[in-house]
N, C-alpha and C. Protein backbone atom coordinates (compact mmCIF):
# COMPACT_ATOMS: atom_id res chain seq x y z
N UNK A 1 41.29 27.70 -10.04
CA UNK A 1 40.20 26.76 -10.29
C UNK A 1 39.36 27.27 -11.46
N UNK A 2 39.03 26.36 -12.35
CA UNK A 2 38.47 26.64 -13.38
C UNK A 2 37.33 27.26 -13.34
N UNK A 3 36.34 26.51 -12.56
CA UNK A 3 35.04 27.18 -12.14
C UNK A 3 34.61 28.52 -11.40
N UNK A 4 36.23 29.21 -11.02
CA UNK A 4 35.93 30.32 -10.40
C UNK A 4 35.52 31.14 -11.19
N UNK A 5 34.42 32.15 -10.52
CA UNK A 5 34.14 33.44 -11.49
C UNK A 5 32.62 33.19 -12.59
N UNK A 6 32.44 31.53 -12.27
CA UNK A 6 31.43 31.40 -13.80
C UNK A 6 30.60 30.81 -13.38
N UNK A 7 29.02 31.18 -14.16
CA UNK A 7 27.74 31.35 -14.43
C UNK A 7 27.43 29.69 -14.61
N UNK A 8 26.93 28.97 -13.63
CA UNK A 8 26.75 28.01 -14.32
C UNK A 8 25.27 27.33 -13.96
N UNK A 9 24.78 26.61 -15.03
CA UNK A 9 23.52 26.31 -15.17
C UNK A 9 23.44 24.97 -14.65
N UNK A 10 22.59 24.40 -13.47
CA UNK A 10 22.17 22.89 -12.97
C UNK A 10 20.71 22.67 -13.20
N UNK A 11 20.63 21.53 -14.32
CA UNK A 11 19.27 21.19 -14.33
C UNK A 11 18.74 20.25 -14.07
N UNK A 12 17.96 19.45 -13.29
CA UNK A 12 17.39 18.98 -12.58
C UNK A 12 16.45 18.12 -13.72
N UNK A 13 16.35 16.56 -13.85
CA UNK A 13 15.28 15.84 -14.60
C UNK A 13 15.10 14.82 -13.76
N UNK A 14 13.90 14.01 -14.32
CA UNK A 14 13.12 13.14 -13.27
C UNK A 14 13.83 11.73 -13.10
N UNK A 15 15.17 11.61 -12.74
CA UNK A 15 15.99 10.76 -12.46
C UNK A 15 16.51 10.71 -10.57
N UNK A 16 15.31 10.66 -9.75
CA UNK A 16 14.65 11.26 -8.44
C UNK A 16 16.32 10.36 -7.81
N UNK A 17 16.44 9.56 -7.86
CA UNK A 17 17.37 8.13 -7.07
C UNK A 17 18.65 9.22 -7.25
N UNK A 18 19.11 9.93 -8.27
CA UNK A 18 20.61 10.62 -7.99
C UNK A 18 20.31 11.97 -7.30
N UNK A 19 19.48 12.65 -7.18
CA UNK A 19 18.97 13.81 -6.61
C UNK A 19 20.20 13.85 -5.14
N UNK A 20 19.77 13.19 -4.73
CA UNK A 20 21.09 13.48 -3.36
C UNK A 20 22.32 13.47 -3.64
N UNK A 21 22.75 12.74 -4.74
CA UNK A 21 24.18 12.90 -4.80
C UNK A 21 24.44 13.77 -5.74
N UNK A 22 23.44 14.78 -6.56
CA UNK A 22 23.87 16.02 -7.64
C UNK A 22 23.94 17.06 -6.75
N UNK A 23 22.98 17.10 -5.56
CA UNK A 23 22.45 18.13 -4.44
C UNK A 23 23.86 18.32 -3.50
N UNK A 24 24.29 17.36 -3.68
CA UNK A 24 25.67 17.23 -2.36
C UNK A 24 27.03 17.44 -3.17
N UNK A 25 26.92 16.95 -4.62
CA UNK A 25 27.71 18.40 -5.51
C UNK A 25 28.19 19.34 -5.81
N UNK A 26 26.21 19.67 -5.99
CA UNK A 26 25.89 21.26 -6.25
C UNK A 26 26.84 21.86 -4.70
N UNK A 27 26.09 21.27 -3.80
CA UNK A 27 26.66 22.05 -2.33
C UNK A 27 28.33 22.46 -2.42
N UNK A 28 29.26 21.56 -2.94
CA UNK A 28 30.90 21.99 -3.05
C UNK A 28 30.99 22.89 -4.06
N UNK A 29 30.15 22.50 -5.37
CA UNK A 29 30.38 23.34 -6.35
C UNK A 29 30.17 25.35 -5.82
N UNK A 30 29.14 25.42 -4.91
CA UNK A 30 28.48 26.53 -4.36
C UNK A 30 29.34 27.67 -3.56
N UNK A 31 30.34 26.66 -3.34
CA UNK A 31 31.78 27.17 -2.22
C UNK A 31 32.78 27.76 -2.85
N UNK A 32 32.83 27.96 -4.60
CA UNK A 32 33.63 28.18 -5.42
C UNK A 32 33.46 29.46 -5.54
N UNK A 33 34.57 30.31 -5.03
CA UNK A 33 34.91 31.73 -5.18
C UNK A 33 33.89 32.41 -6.63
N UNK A 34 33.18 33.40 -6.18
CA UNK A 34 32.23 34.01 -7.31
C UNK A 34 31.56 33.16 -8.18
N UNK A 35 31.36 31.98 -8.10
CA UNK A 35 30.70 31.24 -8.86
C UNK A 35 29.13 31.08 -8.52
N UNK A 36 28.48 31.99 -9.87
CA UNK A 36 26.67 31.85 -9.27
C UNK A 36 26.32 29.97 -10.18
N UNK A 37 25.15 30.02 -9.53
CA UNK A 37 24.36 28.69 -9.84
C UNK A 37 23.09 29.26 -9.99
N UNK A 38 22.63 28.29 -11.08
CA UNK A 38 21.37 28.96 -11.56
C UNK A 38 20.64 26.96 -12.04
N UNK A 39 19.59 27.12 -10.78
CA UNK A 39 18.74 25.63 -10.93
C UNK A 39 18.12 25.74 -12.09
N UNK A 40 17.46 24.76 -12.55
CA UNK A 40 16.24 24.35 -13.70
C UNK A 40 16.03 22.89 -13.52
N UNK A 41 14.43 23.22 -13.31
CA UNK A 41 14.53 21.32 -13.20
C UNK A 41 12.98 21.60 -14.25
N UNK A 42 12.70 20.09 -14.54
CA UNK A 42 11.96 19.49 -15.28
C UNK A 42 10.64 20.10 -14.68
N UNK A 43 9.04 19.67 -15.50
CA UNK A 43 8.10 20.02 -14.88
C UNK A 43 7.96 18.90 -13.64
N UNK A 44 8.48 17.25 -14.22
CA UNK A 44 8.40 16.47 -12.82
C UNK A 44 8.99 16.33 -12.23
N UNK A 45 10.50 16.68 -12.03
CA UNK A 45 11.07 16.96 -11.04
C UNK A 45 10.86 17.58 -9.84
N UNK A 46 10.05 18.99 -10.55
CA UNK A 46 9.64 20.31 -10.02
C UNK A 46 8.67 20.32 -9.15
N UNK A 47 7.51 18.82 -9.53
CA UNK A 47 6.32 18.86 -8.88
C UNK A 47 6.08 17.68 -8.27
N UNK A 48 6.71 16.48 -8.54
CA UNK A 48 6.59 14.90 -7.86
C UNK A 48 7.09 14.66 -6.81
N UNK A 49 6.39 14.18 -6.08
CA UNK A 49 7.02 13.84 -4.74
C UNK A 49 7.49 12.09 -4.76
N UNK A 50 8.37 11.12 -5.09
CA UNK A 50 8.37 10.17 -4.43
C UNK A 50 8.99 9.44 -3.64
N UNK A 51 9.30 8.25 -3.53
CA UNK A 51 9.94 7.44 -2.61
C UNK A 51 11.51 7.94 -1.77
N UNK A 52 11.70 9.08 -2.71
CA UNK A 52 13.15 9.38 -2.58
C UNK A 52 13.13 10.73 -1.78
N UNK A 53 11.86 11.95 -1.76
CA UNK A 53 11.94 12.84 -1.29
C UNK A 53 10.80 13.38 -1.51
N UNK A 54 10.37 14.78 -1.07
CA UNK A 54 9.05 15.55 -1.55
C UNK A 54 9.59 16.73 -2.29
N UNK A 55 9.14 16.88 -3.32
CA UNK A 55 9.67 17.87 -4.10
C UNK A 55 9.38 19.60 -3.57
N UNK A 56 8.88 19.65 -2.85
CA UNK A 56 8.83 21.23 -1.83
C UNK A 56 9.96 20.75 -0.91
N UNK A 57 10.45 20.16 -0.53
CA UNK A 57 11.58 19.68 -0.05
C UNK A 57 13.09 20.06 -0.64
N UNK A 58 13.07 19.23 -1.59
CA UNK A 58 14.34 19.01 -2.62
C UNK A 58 14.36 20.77 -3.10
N UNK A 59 13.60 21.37 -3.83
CA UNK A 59 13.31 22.50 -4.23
C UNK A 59 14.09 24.01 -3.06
N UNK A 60 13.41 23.13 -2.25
CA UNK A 60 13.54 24.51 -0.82
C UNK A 60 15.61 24.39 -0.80
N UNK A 61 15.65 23.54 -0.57
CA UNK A 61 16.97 22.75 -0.38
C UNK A 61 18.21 23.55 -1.48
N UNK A 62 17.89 23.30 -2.69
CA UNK A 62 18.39 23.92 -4.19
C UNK A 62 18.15 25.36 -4.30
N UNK A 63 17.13 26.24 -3.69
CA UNK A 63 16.93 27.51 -3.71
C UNK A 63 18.19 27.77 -2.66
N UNK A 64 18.29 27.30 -1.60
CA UNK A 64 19.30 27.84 -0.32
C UNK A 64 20.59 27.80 -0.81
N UNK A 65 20.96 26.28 -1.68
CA UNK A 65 22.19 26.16 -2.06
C UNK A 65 22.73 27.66 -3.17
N UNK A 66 21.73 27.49 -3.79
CA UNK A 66 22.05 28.24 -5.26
C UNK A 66 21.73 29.85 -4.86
N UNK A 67 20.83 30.27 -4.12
CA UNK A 67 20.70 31.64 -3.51
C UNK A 67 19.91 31.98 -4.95
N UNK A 68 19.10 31.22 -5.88
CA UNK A 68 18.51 31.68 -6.52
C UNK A 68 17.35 30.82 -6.94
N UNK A 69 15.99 31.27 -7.72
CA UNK A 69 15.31 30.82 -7.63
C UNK A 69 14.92 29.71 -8.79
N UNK A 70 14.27 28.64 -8.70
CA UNK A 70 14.16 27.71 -9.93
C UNK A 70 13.76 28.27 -10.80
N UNK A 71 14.70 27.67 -12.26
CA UNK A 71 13.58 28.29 -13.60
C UNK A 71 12.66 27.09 -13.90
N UNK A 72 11.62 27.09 -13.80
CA UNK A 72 10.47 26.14 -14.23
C UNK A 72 9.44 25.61 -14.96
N UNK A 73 9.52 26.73 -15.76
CA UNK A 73 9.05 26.64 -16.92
C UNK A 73 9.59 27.20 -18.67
N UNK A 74 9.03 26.92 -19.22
CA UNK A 74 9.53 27.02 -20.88
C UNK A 74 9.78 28.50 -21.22
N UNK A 75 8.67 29.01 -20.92
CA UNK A 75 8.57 30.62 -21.50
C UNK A 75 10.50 31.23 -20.48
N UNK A 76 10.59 30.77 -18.97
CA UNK A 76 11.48 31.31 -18.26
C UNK A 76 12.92 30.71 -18.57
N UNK A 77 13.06 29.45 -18.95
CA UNK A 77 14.19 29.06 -19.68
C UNK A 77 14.59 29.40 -21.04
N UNK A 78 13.64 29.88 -22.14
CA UNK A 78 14.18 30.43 -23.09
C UNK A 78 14.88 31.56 -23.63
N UNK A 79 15.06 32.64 -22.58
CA UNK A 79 16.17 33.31 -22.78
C UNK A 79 17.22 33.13 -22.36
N UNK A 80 17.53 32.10 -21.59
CA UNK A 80 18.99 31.41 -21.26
C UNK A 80 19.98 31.85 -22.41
N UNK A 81 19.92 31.58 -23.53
CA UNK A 81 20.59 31.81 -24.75
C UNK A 81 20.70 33.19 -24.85
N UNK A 82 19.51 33.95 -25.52
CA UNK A 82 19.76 35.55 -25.67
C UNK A 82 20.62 36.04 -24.85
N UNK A 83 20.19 36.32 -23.35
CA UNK A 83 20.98 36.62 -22.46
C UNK A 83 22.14 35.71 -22.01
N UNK A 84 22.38 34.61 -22.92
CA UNK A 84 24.08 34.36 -22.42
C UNK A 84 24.34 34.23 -20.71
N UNK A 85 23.28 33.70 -19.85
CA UNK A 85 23.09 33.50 -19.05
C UNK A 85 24.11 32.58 -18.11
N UNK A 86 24.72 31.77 -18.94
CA UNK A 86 25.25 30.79 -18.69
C UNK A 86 26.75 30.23 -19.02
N UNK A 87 27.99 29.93 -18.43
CA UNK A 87 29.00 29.64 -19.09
C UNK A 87 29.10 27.91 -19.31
N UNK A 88 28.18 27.52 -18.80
CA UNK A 88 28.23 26.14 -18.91
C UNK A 88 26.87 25.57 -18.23
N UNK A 89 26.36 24.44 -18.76
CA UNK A 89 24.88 24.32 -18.65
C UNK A 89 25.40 22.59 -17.76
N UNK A 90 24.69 21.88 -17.11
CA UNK A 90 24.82 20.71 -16.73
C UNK A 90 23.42 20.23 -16.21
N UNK A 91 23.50 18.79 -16.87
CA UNK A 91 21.95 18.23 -16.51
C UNK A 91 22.17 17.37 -15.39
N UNK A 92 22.14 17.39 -14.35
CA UNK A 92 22.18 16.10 -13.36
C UNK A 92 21.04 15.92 -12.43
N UNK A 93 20.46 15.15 -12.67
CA UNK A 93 20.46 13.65 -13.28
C UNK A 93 19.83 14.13 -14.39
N UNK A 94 20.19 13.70 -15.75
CA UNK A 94 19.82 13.32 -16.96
C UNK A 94 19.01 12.07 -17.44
N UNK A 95 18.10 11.73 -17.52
CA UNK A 95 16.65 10.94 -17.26
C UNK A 95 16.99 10.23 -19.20
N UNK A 96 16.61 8.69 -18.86
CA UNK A 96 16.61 8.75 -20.43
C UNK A 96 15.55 9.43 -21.26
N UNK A 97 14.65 10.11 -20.61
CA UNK A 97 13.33 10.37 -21.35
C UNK A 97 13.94 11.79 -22.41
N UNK A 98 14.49 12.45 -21.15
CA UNK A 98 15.72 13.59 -21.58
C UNK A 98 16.46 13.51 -22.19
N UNK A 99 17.37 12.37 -22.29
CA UNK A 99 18.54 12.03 -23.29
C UNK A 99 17.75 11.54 -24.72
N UNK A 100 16.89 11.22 -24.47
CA UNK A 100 15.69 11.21 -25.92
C UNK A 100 15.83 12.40 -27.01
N UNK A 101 14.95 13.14 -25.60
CA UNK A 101 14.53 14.06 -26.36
C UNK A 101 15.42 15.28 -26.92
N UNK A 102 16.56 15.38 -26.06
CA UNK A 102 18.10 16.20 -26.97
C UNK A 102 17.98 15.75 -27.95
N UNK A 103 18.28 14.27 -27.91
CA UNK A 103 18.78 13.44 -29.14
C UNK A 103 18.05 13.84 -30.43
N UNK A 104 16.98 13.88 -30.09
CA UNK A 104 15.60 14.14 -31.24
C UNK A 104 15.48 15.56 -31.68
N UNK A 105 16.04 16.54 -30.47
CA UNK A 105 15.32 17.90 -30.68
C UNK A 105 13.93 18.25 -30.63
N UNK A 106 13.39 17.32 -29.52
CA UNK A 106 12.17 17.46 -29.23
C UNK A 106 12.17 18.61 -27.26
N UNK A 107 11.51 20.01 -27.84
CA UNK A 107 11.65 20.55 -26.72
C UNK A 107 10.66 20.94 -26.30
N UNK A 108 10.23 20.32 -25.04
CA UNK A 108 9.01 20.27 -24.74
C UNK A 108 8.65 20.36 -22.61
N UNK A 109 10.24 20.69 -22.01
CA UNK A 109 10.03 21.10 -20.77
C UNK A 109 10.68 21.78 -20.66
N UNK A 110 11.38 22.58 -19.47
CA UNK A 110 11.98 23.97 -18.98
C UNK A 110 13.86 23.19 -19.13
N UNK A 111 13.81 22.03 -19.09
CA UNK A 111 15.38 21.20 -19.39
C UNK A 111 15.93 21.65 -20.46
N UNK A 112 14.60 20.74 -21.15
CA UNK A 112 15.17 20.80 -23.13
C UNK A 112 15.26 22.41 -23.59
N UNK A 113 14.23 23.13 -23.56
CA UNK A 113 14.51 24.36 -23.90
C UNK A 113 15.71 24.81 -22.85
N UNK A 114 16.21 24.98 -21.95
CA UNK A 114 17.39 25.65 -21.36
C UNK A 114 18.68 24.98 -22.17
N UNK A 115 18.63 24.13 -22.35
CA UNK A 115 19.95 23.33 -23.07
C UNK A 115 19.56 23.64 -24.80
N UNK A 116 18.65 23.76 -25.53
CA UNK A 116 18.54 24.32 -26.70
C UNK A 116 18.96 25.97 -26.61
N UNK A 117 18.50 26.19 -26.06
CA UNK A 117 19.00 28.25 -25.82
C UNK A 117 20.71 28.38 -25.58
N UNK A 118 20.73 27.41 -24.39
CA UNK A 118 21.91 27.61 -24.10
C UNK A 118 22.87 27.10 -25.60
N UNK A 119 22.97 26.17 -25.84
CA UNK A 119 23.41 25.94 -27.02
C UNK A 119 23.86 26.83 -28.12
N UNK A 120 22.82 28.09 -28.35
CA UNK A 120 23.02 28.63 -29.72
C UNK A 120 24.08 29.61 -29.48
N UNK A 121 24.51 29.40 -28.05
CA UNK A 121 25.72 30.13 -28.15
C UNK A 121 27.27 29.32 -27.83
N UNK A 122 27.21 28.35 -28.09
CA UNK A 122 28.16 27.12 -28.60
C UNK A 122 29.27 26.97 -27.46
N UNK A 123 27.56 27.10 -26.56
CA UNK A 123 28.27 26.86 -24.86
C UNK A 123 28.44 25.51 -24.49
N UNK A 124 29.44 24.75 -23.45
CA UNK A 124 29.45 23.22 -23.63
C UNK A 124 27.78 22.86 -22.79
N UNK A 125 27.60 21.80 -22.77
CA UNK A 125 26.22 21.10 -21.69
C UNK A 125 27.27 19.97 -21.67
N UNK A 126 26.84 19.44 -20.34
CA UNK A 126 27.50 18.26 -19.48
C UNK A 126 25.80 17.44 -18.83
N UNK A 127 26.27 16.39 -19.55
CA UNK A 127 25.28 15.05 -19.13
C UNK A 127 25.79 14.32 -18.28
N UNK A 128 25.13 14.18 -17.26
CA UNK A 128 25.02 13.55 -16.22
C UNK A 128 23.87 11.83 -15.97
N UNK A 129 24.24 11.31 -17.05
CA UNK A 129 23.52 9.75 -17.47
C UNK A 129 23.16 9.41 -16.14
N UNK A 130 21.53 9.33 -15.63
CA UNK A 130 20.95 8.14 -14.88
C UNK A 130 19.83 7.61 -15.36
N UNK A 131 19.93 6.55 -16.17
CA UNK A 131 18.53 5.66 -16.56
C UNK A 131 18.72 4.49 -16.75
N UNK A 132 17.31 3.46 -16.64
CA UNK A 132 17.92 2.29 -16.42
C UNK A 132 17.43 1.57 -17.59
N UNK A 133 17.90 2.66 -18.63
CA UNK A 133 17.75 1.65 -19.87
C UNK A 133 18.69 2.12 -20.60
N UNK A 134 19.69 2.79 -20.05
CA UNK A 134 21.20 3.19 -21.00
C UNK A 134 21.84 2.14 -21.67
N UNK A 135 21.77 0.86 -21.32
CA UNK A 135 22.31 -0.27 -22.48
C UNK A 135 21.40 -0.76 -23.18
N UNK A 136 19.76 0.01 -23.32
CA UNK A 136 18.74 -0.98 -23.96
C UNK A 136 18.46 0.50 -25.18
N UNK A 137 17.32 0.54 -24.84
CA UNK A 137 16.24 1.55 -25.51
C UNK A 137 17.53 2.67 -25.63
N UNK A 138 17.87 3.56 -24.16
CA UNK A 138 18.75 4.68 -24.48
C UNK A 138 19.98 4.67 -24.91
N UNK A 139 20.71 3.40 -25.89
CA UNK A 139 21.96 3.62 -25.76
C UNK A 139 21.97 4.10 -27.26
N UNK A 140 20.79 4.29 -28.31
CA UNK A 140 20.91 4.75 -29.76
C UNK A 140 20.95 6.42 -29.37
N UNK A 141 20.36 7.30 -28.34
CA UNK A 141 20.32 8.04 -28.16
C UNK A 141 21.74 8.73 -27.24
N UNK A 142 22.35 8.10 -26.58
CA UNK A 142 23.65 8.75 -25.73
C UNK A 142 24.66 8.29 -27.29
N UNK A 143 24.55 7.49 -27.75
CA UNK A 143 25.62 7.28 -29.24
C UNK A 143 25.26 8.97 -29.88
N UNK A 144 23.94 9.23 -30.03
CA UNK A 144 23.96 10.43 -31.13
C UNK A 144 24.32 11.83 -30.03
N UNK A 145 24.28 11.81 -28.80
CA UNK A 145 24.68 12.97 -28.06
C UNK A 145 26.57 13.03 -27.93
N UNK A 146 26.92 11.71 -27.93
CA UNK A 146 28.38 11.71 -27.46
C UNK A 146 29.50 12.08 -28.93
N UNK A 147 28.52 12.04 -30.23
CA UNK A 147 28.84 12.42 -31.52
C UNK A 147 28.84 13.96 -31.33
N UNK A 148 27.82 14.56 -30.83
CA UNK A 148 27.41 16.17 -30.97
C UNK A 148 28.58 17.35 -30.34
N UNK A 149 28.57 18.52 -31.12
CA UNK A 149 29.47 18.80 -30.78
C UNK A 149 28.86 20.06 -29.66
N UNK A 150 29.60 20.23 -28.45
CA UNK A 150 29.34 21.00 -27.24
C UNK A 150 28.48 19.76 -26.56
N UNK A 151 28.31 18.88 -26.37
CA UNK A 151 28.08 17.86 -25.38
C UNK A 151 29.12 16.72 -24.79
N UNK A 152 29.22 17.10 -23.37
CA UNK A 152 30.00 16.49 -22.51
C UNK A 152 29.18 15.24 -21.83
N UNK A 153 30.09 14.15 -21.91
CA UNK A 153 29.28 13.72 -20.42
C UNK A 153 30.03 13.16 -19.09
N UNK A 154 29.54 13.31 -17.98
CA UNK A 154 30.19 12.96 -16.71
C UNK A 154 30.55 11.12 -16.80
N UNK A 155 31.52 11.09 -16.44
CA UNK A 155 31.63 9.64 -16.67
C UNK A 155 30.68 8.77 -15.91
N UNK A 156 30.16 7.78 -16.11
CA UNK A 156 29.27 7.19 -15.92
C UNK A 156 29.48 5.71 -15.86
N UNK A 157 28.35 4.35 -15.67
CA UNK A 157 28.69 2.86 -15.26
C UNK A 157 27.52 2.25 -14.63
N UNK A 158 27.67 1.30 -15.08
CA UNK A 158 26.59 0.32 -15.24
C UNK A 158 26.09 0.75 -13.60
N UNK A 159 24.98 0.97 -13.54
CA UNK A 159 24.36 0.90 -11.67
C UNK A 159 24.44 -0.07 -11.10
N UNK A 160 23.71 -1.50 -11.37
CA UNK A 160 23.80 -2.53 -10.71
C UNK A 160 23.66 -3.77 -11.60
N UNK A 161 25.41 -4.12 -12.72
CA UNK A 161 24.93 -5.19 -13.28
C UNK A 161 23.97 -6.31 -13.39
N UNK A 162 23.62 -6.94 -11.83
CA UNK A 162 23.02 -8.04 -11.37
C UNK A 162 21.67 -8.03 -11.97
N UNK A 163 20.72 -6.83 -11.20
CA UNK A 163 19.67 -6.64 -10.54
C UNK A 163 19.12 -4.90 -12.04
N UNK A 164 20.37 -4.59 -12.46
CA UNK A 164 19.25 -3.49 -13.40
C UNK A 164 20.56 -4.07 -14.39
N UNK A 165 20.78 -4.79 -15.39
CA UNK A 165 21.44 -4.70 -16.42
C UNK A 165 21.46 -3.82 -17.21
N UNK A 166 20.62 -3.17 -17.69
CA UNK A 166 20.78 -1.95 -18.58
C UNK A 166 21.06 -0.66 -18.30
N UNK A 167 21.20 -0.67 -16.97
CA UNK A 167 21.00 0.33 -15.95
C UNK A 167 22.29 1.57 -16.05
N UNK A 168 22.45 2.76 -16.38
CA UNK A 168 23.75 3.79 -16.66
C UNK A 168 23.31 4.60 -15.23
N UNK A 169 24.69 4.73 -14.69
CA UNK A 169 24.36 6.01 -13.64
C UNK A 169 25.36 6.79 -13.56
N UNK A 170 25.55 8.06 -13.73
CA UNK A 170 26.92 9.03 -13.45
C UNK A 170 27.58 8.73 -12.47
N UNK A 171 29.31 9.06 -12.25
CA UNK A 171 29.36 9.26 -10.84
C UNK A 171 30.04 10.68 -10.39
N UNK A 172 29.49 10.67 -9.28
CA UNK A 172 29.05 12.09 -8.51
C UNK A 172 30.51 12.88 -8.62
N UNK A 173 31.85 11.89 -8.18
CA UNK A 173 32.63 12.33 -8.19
C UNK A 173 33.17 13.20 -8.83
N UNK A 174 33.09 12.98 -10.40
CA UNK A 174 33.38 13.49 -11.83
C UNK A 174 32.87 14.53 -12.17
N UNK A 175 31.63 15.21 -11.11
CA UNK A 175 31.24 16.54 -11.75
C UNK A 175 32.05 17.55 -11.95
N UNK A 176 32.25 17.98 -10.99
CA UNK A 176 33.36 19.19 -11.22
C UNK A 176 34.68 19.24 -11.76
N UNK A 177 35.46 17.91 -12.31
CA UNK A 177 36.36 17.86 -13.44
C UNK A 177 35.83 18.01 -14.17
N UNK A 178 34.40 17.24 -14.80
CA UNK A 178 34.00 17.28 -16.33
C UNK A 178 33.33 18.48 -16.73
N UNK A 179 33.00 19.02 -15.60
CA UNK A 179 32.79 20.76 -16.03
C UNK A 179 34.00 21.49 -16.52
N UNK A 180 35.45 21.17 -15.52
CA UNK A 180 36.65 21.64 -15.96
C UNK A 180 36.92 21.67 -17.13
N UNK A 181 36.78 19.84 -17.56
CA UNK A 181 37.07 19.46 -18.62
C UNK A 181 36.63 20.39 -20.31
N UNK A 182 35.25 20.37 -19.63
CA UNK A 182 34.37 21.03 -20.75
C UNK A 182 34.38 22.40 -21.30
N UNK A 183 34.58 23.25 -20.19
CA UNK A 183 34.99 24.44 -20.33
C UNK A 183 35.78 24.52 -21.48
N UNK A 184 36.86 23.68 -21.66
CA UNK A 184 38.24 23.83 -22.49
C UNK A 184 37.69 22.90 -23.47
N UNK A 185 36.63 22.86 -23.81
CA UNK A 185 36.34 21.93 -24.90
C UNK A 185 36.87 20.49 -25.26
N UNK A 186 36.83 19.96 -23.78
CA UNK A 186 37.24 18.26 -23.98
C UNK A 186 36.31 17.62 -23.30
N UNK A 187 36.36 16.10 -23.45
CA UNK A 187 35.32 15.32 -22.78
C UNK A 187 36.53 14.50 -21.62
N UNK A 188 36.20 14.58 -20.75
CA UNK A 188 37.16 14.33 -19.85
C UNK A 188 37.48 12.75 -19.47
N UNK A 189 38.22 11.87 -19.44
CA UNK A 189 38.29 10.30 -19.62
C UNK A 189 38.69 9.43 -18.90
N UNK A 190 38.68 8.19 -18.46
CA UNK A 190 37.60 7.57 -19.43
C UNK A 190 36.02 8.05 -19.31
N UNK A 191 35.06 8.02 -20.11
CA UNK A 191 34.05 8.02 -20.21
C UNK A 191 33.41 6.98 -19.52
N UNK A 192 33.63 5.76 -19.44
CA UNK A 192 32.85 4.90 -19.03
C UNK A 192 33.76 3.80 -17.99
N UNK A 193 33.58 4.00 -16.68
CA UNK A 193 34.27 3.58 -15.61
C UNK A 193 34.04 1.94 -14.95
C-alpha cells in the first residue's frame, strides 16, 4: 500500500457539511501500517461551532484519530516545509474561500500557510472541493489550481443539481486513491464524476 510508512498532512477548512465524511476517512486512513497523520484546520474550523457539530467536539475526535495534536495557527504551520514534515499534504474539505486564496497566494490562516511551506518542497497537496459556488464565483479559481503543478484533486460533482446548482462536493470515496495517485505524481481520473 502506497500510504504505508508516510507522513501525511489533513487539513481541515470551513466546509463544516463534509467534516463527517473526511473524519470517517481520516479514521481508515489511520489503520495504515506506520502511517502518522498530522491535523491542521483553519482558524474557523478550529473555533465555530455550527449546525453540523461543536468544534471542541470535532477537534477532540481528530486529536484521538491522529494521536496528535492540531496545528492551529500560522506561526505553527510554517515550518511544515523546513522540516519536511510531510509526504503529502491534503485539504478536506477545501472551502471555496480556500481554493481562492491558493489560487491568489494569499496566506493568511494555519491552511494556506501549511500548503505554501509544504509546497517549497515540491510535495503533491490533494484538494478535496466542497463549495457551493464551484460552477459560479469558484470555478476561475479550481481552473488556475488544476493547471498548477503539485496540485491534485479528489474527484469531485455537482452536490445537488436541483436545489444548489453551483454546488462542487468531493467524494469521500476517492481519498485514499488520489493520495495514491499523487504520490506518483498523477491526478487520478476521471476528475469529475
Amino acid at each position: 500500500m502506497k500510504l504505508e510508512g508516510k507522513n501525511i498532512g489533513v487539513a481541515f477548512t470551513g466546509s463544516f457539511c463534509t467534516f463527517r465524511k473526511t473524519i470517517d476517512e481520516l479514521k481508515k486512513i489511520s489503520k495504515i501500517n506506520n502511517t502518522s497523520i498530522f491535523p491542521i484546520m483553519s482558524f474557523n474550523s478550529f473555533n465555530l461551532d455550527t449546525k453540523f457539530g461543536k468544534a471542541i467536539d470535532f477537534k477532540k475526535e481528530i486529536e484521538e484519530i491522529t494521536n496528535n495534536e492540531i496545528i492551529c495557527s500560522i506561526p505553527d504551520a510554517e515550518p511544515i516545509g523546513p522540516k519536511k514534515m510531510f509526504d503529502i499534504l491534503i485539504v478536506a474539505p477545501c472551502s471555496g474561500n480556500t481554493i481562492a486564496k491558493l489560487a491568489n497566494d494569499i496566506i493568511d490562516t494555519p491552511v494556506t500557510m501549511a500548503v505554501k511551506s509544504h509546497l517549497r518542497n515540491n510535495r503533491p497537496v490533494v484538494i478535496a472541493i466542497s463549495t457551493n459556488n464551484g460552477l459560479s464565483g469558484a470555478a476561475e479559481n479550481i481552473g488556475k489550481l488544476l493547471n498548477r503543478k503539485n496540485y491534485y484533486f479528489v474527484p469531485f460533482k455537482q452536490d445537488n443539481p436541483i436545489t444548489k446548482p453551483h454546488s462542487l462536493v468531493f467524494d469521500p470515496a476517492y481519498i485514499q486513491k488520489t493520495l495514491e495517485y499523487a504520490l506518483d505524481n498523477e491526478q487520478i481520473q476521471p476528475i469529475l464524476l
